[in-house]
N, C-alpha and C. Protein backbone atom coordinates (compact mmCIF):
# COMPACT_ATOMS: atom_id res chain seq x y z
N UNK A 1 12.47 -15.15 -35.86
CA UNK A 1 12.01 -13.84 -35.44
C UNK A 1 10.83 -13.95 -34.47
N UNK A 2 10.06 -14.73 -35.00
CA UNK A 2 8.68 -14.93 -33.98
C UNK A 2 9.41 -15.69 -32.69
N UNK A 3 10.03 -16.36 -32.25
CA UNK A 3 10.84 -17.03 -30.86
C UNK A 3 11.16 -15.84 -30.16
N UNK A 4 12.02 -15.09 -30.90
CA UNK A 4 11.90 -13.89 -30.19
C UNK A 4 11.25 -13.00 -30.07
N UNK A 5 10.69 -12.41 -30.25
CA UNK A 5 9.56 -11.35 -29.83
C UNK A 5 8.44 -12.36 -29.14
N UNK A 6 8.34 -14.15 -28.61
CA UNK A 6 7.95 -14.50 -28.14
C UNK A 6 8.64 -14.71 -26.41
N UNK A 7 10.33 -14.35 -26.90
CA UNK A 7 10.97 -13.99 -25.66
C UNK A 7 10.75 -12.78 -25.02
N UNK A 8 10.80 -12.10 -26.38
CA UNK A 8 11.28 -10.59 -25.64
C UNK A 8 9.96 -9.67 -24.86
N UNK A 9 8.93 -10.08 -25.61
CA UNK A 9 7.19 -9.19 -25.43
C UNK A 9 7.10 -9.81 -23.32
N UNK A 10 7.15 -11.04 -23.33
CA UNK A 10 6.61 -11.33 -21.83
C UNK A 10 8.28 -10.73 -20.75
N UNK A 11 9.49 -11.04 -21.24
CA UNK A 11 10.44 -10.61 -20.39
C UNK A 11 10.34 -9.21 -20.04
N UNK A 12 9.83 -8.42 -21.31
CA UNK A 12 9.80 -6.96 -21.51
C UNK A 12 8.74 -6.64 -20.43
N UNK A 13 7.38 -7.13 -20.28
CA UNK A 13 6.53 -6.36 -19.34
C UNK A 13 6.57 -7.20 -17.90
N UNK A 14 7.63 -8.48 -17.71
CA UNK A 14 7.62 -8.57 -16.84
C UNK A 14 8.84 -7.72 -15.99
N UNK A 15 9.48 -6.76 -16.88
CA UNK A 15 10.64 -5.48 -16.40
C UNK A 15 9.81 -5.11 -15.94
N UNK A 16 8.65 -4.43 -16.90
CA UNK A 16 8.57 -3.32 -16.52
C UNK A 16 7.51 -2.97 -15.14
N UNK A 17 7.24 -4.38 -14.97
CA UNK A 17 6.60 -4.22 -13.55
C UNK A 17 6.91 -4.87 -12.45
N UNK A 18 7.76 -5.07 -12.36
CA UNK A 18 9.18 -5.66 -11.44
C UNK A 18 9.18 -4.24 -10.88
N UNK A 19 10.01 -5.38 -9.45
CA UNK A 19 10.00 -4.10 -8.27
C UNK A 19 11.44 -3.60 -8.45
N UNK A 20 11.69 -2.58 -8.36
CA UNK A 20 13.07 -1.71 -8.11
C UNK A 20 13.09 -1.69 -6.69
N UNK A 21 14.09 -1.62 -6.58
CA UNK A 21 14.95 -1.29 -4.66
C UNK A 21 15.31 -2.49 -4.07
N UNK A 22 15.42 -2.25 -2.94
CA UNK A 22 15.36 -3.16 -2.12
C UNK A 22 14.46 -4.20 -1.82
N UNK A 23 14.73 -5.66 -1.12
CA UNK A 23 13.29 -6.59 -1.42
C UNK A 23 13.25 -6.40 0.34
N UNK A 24 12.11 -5.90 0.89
CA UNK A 24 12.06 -6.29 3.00
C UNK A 24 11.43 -7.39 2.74
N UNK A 25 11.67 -8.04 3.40
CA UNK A 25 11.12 -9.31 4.19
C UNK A 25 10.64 -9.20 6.04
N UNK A 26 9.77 -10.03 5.68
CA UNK A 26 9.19 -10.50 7.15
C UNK A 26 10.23 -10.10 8.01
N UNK A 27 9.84 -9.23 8.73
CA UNK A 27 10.59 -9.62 10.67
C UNK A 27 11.59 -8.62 9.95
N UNK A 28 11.87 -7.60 8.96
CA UNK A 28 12.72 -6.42 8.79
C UNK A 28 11.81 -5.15 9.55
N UNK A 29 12.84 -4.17 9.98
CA UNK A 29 12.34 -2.99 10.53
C UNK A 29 11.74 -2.37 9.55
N UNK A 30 10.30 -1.95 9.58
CA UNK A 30 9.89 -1.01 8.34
C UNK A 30 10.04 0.29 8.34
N UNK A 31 10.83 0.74 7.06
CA UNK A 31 11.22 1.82 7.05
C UNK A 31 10.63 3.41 7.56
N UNK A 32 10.70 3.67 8.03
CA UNK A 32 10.19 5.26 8.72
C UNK A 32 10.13 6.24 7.09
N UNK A 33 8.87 7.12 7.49
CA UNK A 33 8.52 7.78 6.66
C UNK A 33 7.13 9.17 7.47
N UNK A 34 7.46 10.00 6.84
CA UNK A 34 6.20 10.74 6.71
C UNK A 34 6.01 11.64 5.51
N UNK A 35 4.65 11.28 5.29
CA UNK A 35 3.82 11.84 4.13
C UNK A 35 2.36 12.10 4.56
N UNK A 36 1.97 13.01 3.83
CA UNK A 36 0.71 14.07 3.99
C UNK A 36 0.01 13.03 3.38
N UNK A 37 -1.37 13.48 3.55
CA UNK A 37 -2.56 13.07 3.38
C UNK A 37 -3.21 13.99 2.13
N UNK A 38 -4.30 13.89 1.53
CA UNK A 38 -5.35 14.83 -0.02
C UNK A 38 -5.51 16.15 1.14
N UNK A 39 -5.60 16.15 2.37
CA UNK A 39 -6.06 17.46 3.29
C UNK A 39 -4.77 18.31 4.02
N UNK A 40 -3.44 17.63 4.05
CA UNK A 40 -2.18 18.36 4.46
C UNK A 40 -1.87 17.51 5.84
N UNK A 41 -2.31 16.61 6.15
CA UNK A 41 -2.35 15.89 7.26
C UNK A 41 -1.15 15.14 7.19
N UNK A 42 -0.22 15.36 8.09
CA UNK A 42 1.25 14.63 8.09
C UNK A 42 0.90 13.34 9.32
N UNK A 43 1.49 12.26 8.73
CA UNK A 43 1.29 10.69 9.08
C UNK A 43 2.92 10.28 9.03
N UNK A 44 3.43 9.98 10.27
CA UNK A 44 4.92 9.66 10.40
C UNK A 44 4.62 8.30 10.99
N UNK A 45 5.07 7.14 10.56
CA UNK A 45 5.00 5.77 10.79
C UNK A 45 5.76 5.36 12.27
N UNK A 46 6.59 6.08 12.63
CA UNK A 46 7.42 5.82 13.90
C UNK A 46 7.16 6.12 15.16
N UNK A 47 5.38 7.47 14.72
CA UNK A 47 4.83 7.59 15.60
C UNK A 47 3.97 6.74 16.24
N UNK A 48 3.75 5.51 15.75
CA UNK A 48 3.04 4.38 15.99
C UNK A 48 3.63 3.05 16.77
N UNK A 49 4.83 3.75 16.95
CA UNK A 49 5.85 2.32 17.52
C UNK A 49 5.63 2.51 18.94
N UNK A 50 5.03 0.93 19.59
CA UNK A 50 5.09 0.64 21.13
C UNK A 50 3.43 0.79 20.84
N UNK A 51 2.62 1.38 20.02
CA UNK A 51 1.38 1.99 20.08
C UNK A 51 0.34 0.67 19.62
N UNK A 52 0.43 0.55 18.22
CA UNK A 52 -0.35 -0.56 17.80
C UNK A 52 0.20 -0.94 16.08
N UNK A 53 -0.46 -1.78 15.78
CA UNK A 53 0.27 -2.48 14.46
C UNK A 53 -0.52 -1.37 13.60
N UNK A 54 0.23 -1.40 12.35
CA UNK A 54 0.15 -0.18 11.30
C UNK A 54 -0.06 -1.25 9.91
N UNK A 55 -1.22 -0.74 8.74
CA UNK A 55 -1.34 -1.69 7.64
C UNK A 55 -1.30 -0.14 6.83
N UNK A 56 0.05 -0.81 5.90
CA UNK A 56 0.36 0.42 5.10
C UNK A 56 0.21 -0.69 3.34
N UNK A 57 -0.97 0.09 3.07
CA UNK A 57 -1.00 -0.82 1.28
C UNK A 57 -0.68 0.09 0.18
N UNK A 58 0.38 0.17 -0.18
CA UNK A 58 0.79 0.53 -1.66
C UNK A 58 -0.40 0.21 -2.37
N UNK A 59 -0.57 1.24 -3.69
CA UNK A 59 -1.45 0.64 -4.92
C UNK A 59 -0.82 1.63 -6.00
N UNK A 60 -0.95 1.20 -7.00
CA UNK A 60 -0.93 1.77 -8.82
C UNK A 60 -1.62 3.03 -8.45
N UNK A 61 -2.38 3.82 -8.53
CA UNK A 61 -3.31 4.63 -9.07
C UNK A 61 -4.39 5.04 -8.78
N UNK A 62 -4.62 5.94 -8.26
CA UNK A 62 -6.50 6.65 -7.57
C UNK A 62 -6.99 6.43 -8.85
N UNK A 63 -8.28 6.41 -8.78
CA UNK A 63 -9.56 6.01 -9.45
C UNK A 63 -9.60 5.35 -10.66
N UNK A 64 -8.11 4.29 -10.64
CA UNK A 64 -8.23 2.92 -11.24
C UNK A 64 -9.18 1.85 -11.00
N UNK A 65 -9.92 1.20 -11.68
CA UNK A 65 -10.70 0.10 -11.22
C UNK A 65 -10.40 -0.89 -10.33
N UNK A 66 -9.26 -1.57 -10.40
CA UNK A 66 -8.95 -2.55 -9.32
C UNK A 66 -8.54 -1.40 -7.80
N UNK A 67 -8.02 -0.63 -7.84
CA UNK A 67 -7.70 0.32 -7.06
C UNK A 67 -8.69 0.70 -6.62
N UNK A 68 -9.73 1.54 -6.83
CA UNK A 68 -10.99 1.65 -6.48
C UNK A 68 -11.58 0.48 -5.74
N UNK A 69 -11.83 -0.77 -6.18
CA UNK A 69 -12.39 -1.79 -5.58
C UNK A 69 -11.88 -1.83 -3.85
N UNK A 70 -10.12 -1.82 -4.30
CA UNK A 70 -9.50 -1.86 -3.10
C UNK A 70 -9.87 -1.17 -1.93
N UNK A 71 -9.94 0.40 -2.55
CA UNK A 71 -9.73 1.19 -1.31
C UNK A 71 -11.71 0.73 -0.84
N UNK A 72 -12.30 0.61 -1.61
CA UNK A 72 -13.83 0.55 -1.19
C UNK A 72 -13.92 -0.65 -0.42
N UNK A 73 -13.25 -1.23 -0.46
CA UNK A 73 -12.94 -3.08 0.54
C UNK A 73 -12.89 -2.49 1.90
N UNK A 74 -11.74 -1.43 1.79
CA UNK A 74 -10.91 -0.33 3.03
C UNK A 74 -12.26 0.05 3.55
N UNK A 75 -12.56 1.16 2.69
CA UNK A 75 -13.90 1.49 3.46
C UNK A 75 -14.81 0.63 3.99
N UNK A 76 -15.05 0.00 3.49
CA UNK A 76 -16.52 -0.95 4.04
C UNK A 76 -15.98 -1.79 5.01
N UNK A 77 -14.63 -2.19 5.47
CA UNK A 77 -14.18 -2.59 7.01
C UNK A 77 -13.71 -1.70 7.88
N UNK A 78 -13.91 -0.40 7.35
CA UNK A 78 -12.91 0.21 8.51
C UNK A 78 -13.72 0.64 9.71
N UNK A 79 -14.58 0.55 9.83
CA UNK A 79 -15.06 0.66 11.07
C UNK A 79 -14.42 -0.72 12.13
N UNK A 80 -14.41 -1.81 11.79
CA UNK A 80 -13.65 -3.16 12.41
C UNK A 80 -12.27 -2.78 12.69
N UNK A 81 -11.45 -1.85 11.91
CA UNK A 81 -9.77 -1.34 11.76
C UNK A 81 -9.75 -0.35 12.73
N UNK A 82 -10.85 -0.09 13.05
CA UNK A 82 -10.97 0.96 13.76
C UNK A 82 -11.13 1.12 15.43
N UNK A 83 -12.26 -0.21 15.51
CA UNK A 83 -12.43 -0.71 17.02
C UNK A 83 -11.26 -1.59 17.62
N UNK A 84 -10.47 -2.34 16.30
CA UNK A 84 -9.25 -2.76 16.70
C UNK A 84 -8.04 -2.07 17.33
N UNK A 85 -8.31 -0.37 16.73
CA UNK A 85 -7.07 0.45 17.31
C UNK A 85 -6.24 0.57 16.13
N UNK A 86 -6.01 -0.26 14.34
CA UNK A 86 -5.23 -0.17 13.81
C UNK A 86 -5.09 1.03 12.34
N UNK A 87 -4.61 1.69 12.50
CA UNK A 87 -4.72 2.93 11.29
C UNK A 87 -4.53 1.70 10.04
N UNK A 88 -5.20 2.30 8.88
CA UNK A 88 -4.72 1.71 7.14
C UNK A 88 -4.58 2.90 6.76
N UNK A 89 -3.23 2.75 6.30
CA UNK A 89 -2.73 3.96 5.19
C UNK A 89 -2.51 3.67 3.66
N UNK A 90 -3.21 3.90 2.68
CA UNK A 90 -3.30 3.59 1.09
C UNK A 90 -2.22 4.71 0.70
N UNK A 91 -0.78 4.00 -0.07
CA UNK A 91 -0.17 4.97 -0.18
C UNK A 91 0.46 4.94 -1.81
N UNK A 92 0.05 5.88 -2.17
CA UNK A 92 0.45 6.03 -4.26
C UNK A 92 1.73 7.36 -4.14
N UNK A 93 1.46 7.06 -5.74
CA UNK A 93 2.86 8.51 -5.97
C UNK A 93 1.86 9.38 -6.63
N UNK A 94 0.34 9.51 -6.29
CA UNK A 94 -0.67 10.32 -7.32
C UNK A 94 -0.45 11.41 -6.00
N UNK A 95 -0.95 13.07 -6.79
CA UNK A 95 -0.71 13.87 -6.25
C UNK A 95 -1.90 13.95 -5.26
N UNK A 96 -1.58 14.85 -4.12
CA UNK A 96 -2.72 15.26 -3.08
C UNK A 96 -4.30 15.53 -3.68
N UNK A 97 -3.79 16.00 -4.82
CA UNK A 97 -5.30 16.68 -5.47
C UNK A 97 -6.12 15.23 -6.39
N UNK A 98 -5.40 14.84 -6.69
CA UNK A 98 -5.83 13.39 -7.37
C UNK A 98 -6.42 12.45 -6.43
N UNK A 99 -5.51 12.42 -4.95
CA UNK A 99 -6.03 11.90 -3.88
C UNK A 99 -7.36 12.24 -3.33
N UNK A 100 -7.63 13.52 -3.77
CA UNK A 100 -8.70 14.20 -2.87
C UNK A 100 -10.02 13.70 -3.57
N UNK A 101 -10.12 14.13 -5.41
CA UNK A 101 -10.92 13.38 -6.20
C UNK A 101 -11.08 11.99 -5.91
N UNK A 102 -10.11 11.46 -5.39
CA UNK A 102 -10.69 9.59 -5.61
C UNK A 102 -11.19 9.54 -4.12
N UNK A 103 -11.14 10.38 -3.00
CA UNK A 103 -11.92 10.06 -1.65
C UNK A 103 -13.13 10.64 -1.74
N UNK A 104 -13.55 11.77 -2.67
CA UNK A 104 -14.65 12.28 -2.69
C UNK A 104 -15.44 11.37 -3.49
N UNK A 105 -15.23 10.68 -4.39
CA UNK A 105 -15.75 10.12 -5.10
C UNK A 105 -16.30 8.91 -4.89
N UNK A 106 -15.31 8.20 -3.69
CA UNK A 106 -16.09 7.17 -3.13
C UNK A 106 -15.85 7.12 -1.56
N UNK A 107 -15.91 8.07 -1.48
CA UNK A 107 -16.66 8.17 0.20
C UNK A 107 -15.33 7.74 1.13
N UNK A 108 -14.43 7.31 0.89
CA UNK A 108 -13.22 7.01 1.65
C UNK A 108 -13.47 7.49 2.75
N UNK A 109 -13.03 6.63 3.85
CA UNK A 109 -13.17 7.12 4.90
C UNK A 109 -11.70 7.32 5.91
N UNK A 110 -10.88 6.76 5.79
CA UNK A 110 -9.44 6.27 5.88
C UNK A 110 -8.28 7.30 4.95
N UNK A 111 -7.07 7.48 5.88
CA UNK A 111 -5.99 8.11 5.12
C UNK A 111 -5.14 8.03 4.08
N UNK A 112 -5.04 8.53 2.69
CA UNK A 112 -4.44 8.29 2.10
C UNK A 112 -3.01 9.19 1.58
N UNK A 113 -2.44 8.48 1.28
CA UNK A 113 -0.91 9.33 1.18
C UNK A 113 -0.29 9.51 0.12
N UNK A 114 -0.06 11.17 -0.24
CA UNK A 114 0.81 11.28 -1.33
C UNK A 114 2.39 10.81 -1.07
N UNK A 115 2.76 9.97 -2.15
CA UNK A 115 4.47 9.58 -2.13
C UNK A 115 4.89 10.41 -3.57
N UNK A 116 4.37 11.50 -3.84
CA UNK A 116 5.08 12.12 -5.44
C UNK A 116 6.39 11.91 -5.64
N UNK A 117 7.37 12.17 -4.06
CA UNK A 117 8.56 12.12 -4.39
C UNK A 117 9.01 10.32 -4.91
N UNK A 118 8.08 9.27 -4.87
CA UNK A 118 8.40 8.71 -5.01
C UNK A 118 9.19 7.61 -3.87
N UNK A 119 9.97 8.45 -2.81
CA UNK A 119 10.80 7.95 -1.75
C UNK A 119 10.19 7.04 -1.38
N UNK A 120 9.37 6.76 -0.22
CA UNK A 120 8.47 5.48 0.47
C UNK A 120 8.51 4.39 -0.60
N UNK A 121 7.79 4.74 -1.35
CA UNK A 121 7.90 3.71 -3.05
C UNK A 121 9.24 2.74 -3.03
N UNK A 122 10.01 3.63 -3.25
CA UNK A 122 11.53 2.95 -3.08
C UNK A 122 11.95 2.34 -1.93
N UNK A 123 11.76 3.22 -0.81
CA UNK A 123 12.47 2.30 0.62
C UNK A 123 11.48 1.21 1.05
N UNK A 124 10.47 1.00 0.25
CA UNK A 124 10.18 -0.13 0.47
C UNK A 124 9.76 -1.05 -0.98
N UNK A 125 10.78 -0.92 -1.69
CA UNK A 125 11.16 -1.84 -3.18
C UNK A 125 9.84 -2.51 -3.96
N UNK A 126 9.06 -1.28 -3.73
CA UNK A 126 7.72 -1.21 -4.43
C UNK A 126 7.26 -0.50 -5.66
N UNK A 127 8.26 0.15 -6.42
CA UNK A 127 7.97 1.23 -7.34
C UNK A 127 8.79 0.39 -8.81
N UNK A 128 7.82 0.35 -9.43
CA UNK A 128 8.07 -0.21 -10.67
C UNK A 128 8.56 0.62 -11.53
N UNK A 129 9.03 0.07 -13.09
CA UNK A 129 9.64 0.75 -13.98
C UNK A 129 8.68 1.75 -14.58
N UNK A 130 7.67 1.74 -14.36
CA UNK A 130 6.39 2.80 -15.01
C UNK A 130 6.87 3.89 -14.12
N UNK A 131 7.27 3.82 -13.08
CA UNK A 131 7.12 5.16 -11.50
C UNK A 131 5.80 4.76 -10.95
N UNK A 132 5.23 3.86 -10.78
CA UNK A 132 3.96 3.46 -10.12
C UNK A 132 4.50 2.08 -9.15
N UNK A 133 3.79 2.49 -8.04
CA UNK A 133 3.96 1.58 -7.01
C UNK A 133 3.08 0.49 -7.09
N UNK A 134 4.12 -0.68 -6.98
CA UNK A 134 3.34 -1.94 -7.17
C UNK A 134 2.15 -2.29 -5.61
N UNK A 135 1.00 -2.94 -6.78
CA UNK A 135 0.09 -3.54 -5.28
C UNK A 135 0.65 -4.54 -4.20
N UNK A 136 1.02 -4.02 -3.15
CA UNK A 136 1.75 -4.57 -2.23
C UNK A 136 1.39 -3.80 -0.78
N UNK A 137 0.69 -5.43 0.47
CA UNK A 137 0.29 -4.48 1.23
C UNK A 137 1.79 -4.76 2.68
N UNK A 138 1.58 -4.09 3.48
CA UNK A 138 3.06 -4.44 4.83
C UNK A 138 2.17 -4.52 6.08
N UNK A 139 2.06 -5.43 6.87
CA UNK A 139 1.56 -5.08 7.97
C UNK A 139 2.23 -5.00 9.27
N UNK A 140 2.29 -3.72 9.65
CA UNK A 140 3.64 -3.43 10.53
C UNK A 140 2.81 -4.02 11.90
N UNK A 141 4.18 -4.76 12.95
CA UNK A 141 3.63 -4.94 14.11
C UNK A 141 3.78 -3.85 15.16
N UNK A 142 3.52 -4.12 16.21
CA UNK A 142 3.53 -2.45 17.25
C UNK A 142 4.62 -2.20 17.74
N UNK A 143 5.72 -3.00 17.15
CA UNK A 143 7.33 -3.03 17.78
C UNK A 143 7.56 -2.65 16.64
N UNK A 144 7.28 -2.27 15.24
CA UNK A 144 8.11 -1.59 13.97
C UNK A 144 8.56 -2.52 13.04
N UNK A 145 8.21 -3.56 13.38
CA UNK A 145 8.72 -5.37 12.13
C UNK A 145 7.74 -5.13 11.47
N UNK A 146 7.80 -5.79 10.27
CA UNK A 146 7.36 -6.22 9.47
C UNK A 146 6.38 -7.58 9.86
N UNK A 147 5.24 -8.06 9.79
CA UNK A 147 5.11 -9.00 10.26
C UNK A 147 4.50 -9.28 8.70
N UNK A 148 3.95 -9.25 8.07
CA UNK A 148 2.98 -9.44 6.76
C UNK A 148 3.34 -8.90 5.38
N UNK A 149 3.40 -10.08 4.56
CA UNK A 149 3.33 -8.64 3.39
C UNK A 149 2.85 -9.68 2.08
N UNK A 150 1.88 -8.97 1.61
CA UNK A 150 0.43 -9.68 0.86
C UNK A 150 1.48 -9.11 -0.62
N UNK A 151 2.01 -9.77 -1.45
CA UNK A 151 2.54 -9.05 -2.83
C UNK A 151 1.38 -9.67 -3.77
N UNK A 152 0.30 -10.97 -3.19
CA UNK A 152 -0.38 -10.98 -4.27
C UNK A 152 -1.85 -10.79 -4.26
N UNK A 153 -2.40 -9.67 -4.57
CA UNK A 153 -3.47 -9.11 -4.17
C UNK A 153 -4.66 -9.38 -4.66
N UNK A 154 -5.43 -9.36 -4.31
CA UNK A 154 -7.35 -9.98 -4.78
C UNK A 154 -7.44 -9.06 -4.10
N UNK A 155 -8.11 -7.65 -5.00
CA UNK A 155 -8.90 -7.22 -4.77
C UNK A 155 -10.11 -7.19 -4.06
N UNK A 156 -10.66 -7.82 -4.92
CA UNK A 156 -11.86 -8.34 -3.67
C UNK A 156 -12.78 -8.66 -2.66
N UNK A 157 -10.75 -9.40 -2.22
CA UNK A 157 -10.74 -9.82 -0.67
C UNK A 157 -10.01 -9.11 0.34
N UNK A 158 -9.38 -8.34 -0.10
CA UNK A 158 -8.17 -7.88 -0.04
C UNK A 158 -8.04 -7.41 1.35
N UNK A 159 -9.07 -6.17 2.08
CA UNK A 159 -9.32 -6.14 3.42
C UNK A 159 -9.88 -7.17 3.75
N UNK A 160 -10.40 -8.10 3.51
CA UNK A 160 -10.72 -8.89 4.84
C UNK A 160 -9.94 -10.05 4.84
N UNK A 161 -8.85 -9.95 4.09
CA UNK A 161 -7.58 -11.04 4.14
C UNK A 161 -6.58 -9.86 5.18
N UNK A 162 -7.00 -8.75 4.60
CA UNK A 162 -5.85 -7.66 6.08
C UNK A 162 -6.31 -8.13 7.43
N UNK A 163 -7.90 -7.74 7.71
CA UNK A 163 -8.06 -7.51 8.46
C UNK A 163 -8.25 -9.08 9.37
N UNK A 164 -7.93 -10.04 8.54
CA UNK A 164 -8.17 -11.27 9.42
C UNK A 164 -6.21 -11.44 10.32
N UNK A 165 -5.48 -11.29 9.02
CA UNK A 165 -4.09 -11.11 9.41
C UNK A 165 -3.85 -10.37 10.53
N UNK A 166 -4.74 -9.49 10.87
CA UNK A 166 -4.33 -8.10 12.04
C UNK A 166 -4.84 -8.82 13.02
N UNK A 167 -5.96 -9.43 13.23
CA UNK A 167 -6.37 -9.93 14.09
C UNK A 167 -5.75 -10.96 14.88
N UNK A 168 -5.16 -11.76 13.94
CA UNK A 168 -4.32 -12.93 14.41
C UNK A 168 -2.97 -11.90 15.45
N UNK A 169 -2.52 -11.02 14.39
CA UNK A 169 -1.68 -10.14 14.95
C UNK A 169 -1.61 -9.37 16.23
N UNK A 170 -2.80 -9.35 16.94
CA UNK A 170 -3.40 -9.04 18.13
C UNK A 170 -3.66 -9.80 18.98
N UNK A 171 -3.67 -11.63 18.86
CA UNK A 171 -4.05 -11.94 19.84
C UNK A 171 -2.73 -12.83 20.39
């Protein structure tokens, strides 16, 4: 009995946070999408093609701790994301109003995106068995590929492992 429930306990939560959908890889077209922002601000990804590279990071949850850390990484480089020319879009399935609390709260300075429907989540095989999108960041190039995609995240470091990637990506 104990062998199993020594099988079943780690297989079980490694379901349940396993990615559903599709897996993109490097050098795939990234999927087109638009979704609003905590203020009603519509952000369509295709409007960026020919323009400049796009860093779109999935996360779990507004004003989660590791999540929090994240987006505050965001903030405290985005002025650098910024002189580069490259938008960061933080994108959850938490609602606009949940969104709005976690930018007020720490000063966010950068766009974040409701996915409620879930869709984006899926077309890019990021939404786990909870309905929460796994930490996973994409860094689109200015032709619409995929050039990057960070599935294992440090907090941390997390923007300035983006923002060194973008850079390379630019020159």
């Amino acid at each position: 009995m104990k062998i199993a429930i020594l099988i079943f306990v780690p297989s079980f939560i490694f379901l349940l946070f396993s990615v559903k959908g599709g897996k993109l890889k490097v050098g795939d077209i990234a999927p087109d999408f638009t979704l609003e922002d905590a203020f009603g601000n519509k952000y369509t990804l295709s409007n960026y093609r020919g323009k400049s590279p796009v860093v779109i990071y999935f996360y779990p949850k507004a004003n989660t701790p590791g999540c929090s850390k994240q987006a505050c990484g965001i903030r405290d480089e985005w002025s650098k994301f910024e002189q580069l020319g490259v938008p960061v879009f933080g994108v959850s399935v938490d609602s606009k109003k949940s969104l709005k609390k976690f930018i007020d709260k720490y000063s966010l300075n950068f766009p974040l995106l409701s996915d409620e429907s879930k869709k984006v989540c899926k077309d890019y095989g990021v939404l786990n068995l909870l309905g929460f999108a796994n930490r996973v960041t994409f860094i689109v190039d200015k032709e619409g590929k995929i050039a990057h995609i960070i599935d294992k995240v440090d907090v941390e470091t997390h923007a300035k492992e983006v923002l060194d990637l973008v850079k390379t990506l630019l020159n």
